[in-house]
Protein backbone atom coordinates (compact mmCIF):
# COMPACT_ATOMS: atom_id res chain seq x y z
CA UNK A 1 0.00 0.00 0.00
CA UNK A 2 0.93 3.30 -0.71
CA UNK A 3 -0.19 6.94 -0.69
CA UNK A 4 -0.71 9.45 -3.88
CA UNK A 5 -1.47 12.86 -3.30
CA UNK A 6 -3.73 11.80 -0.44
CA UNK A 7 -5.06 8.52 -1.54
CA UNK A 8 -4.11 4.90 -0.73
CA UNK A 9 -3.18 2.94 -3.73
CA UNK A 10 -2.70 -1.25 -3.82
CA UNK A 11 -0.38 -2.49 -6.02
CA UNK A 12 -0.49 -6.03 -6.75
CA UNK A 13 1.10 -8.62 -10.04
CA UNK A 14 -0.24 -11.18 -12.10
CA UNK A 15 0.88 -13.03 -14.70
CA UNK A 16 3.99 -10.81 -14.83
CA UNK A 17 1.73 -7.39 -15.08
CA UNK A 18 1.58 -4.70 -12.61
CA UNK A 19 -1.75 -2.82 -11.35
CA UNK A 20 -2.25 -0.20 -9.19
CA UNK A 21 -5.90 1.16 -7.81
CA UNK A 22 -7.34 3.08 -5.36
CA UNK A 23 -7.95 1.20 -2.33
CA UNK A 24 -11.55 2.43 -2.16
CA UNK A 25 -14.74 1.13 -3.22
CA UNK A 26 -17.32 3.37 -4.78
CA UNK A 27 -20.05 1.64 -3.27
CA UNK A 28 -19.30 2.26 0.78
CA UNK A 29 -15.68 3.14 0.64
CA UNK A 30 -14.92 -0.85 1.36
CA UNK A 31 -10.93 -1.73 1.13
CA UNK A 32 -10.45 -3.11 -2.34
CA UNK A 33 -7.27 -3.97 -2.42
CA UNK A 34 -7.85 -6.69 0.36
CA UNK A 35 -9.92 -8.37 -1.17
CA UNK A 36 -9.00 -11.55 -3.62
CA UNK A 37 -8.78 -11.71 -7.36
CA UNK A 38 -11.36 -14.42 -8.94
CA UNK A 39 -12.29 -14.99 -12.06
CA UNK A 40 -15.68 -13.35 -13.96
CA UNK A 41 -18.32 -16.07 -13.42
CA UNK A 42 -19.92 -17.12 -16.90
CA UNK A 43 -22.52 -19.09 -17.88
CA UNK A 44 -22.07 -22.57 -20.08
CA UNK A 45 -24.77 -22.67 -22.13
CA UNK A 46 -26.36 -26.12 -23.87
CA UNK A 47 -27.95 -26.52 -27.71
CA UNK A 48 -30.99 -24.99 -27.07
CA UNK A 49 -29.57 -21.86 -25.13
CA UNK A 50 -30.05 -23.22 -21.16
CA UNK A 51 -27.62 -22.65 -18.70
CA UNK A 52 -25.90 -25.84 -18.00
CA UNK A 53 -23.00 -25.05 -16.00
CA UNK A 54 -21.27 -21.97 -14.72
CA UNK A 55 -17.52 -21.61 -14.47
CA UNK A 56 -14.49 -18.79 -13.76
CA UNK A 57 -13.44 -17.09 -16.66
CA UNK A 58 -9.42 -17.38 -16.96
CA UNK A 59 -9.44 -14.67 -19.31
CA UNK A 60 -11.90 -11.59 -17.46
CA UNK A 61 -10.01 -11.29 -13.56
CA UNK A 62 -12.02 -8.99 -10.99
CA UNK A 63 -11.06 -8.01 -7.54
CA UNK A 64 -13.71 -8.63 -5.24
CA UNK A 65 -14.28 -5.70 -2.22
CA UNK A 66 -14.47 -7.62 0.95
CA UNK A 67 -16.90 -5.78 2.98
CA UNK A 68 -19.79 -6.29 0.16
CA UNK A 69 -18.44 -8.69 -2.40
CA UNK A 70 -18.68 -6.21 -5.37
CA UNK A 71 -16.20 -7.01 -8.16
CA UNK A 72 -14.14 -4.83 -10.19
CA UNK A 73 -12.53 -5.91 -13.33
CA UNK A 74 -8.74 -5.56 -13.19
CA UNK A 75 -8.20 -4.58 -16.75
CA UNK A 76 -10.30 -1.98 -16.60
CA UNK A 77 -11.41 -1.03 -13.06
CA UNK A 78 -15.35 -1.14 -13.89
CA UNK A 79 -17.71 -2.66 -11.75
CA UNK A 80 -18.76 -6.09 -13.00
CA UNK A 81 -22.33 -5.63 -12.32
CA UNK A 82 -22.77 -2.08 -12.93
CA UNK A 83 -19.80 -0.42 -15.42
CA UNK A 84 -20.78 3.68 -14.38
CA UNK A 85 -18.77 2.95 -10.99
CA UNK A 86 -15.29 2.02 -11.28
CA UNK A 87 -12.36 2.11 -8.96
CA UNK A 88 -9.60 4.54 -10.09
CA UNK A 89 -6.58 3.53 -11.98
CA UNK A 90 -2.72 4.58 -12.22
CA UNK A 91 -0.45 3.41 -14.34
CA UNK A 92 2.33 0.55 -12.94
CA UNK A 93 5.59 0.21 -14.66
CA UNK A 94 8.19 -1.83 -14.13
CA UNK A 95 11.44 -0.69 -14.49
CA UNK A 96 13.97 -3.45 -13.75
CA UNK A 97 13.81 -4.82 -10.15
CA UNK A 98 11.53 -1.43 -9.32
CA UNK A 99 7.82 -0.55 -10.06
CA UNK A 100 6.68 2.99 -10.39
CA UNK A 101 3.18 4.17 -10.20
CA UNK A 102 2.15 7.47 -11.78
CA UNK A 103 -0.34 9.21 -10.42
């Protein structure tokens, strides 16, 4: 965790790529960045269109806020159920050894 002009940010890696957010939810102001990363839940559907199966996505990757489970895409930052609210972004680089976030 760290602090940019006045707001916490969590920085966290996967798959060899860098993110940094703001460690507040837009829904109560709920910790993000202790929550866990999941994948997007998707529906298998049969022939005729039914839903025979769900399953985690190991493509779409949200973080999940743990005070009321909402999930925010980590490409992207937008709320999986509800895109208009979005956790803010920065920009992670790594540079050697060392990663920057811009603010």
């Amino acid at each position: 965790m760290l602090r940019i002009d006045g707001r916490d940010v969590f920085v966290f890696e996967r798959l060899g790529r860098f993110y940094a957010y703001e460690n507040l939810c837009p829904h109560m102001g709920g910790p993000v960045g202790e929550g866990i990363l999941i994948g997007k839940v998707e529906a298998v559907l049969g022939d005729s269109g039914e839903i025979v199966r769900e399953r985690f996505s190991t493509e779409e990757i949200h973080i999940v806020c743990p005070w009321h489970g909402w999930e925010y895409d980590i490409e992207t930052g937008a709320c999986a159920a509800n895109p208009k609210f979005r956790i803010r972004k920065f920009e992670a680089v790594q540079r050697g050894e060392d990663v920057y976030v811009i603010g």
